[in-house]
Protein backbone atom coordinates (compact mmCIF):
# COMPACT_ATOMS: atom_id res chain seq x y z
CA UNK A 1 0.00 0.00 0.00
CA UNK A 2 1.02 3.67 -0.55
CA UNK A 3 2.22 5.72 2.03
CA UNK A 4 0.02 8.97 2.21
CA UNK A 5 2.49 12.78 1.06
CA UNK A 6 1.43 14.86 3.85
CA UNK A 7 3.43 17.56 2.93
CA UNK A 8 1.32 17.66 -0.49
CA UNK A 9 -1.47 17.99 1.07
CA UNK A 10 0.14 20.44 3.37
CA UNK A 11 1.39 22.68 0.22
CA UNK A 12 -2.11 22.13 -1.42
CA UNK A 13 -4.06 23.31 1.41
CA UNK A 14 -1.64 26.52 1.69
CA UNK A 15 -1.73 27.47 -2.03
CA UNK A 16 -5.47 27.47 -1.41
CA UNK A 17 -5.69 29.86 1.66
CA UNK A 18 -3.17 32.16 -0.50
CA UNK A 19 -5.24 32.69 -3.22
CA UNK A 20 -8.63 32.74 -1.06
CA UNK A 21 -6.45 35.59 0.52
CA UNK A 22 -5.28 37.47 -2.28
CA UNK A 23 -8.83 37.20 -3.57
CA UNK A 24 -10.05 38.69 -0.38
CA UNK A 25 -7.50 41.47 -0.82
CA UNK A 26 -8.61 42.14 -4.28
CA UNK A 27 -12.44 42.65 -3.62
CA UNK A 28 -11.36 44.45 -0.53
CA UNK A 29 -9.62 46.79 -3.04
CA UNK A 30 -12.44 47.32 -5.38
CA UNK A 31 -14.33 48.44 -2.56
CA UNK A 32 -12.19 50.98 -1.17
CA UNK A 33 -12.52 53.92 -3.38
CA UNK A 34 -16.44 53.70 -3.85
CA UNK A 35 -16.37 54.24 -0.09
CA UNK A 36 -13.79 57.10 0.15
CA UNK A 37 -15.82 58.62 -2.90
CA UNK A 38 -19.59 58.84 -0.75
CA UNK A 39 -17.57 59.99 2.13
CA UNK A 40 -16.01 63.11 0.36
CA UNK A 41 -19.90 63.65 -1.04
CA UNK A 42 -21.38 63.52 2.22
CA UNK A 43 -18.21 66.03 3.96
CA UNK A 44 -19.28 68.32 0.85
CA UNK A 45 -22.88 68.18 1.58
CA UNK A 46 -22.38 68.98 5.25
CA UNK A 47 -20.07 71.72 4.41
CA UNK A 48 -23.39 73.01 2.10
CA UNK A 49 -25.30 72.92 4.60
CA UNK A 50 -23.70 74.74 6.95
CA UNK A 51 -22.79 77.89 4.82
């Protein structure tokens, strides 16, 4: 019988949290700048308002 490679599974299971990270990192990075964009909106509507 075959003796079981732990360390591919090991390596396999590590390539897979990488790019489940970098994917993460990505959409994390999409969203960014939408938000900064409605938060400069709603400083220059405040601003508006109080002149």
């Amino acid at each position: 019988m075959a003796k079981p490679n732990y360390s591919f599974e090991k390596r396999k299971k590590e390539l897979e949290r990488q790019k489940k990270k970098e994917e993460k990192k990505a959409r994390k990075g999409e969203r960014n700048p939408d938000e900064i964009e409605g938060e400069d909106g709603a400083e220059d509507a405040y601003e508006a308002v109080a002149e």
